[in-house]
Protein backbone atom coordinates (compact mmCIF):
# COMPACT_ATOMS: atom_id res chain seq x y z
CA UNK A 1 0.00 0.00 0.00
CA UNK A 2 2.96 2.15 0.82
CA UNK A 3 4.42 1.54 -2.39
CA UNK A 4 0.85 2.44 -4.30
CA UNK A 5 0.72 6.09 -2.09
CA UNK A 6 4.63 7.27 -3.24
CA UNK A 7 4.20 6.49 -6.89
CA UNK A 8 0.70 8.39 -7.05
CA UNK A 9 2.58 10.95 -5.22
CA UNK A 10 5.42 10.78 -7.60
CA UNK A 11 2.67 11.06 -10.82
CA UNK A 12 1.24 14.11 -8.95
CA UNK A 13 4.17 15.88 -8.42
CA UNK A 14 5.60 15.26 -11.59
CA UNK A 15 2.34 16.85 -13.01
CA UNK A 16 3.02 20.01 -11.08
CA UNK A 17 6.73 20.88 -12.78
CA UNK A 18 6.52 23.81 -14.53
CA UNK A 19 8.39 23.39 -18.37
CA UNK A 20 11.66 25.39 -18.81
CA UNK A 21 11.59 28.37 -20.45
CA UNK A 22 13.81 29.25 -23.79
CA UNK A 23 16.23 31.75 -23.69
CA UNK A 24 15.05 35.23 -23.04
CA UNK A 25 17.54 37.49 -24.40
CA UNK A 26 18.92 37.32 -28.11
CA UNK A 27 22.77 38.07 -27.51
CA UNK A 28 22.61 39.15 -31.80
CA UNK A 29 20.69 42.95 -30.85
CA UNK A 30 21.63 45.78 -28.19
CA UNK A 31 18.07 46.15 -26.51
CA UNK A 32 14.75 44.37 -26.20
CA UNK A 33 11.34 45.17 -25.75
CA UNK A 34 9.75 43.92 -22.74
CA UNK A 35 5.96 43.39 -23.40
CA UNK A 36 3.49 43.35 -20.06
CA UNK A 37 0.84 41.16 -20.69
CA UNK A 38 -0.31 41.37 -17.11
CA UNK A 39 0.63 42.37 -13.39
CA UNK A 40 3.82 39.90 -13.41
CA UNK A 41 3.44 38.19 -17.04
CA UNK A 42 5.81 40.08 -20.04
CA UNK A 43 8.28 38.77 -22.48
CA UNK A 44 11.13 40.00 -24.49
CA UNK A 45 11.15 40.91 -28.07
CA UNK A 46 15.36 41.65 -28.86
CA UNK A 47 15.23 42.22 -32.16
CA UNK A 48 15.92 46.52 -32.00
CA UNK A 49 19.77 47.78 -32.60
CA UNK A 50 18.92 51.37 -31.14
CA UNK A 51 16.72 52.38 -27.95
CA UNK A 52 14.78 55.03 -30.33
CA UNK A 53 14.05 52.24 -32.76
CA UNK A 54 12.79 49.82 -29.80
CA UNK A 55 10.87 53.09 -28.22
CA UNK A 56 8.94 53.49 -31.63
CA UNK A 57 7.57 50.04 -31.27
CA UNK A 58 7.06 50.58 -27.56
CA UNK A 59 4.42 53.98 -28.40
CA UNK A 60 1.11 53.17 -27.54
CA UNK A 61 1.87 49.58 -25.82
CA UNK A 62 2.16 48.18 -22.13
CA UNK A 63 6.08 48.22 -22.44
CA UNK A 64 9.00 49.47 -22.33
CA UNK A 65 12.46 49.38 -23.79
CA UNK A 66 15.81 48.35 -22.25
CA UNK A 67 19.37 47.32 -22.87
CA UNK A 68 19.71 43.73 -23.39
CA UNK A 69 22.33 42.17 -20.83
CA UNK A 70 23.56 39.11 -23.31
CA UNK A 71 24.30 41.48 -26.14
CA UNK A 72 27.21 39.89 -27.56
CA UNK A 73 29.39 42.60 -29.43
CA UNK A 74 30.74 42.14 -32.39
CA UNK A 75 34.68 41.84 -32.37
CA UNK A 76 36.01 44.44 -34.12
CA UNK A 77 38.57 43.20 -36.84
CA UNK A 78 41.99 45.09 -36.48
CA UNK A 79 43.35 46.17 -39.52
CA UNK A 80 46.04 44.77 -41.56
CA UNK A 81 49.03 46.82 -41.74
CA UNK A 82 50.47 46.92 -45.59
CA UNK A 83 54.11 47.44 -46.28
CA UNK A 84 55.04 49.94 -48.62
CA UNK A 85 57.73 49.52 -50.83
CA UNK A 86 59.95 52.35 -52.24
């Protein structure tokens, strides 16, 4: 019987695990929109290179724009010195 009472208890609290969630942030853009959909529900949209460009979407809308935290900046490439010959 003991055995029979843990694995329903197993089933139900296996039921009650919440799925994990993607990734938020997109490391490829500077700043995200972050969407309210309620009190404490909003996601991210980073797809916006410039805060004006993210506040344009952002007119008119439960949200607000800020700088995304995983931006990952593109290396700059240094320039290859060429030798001149005289």
């Amino acid at each position: 019987m003991r055995i029979l009472a843990l694995a329903i208890l197993a089933v139900v609290m296996l039921g009650k695990t919440t799925p994990a969630q993607a990734q938020t942030y997109d490391p490829n853009y500077p700043v995200c929109l972050q969407i309210y959909q309620g009190m404490v529900d909003y996601y991210f949209e980073c797809r916006y290179t410039s805060i004006p460009q993210c506040q344009a979407s952002a007119s008119g809308r439960a949200a607000q724009c800020v700088v995304n935290p995983y931006y990952a900046k593109p290396i700059p490439r240094k320039k290859r010195r060429t030798s001149k010959s005289h």
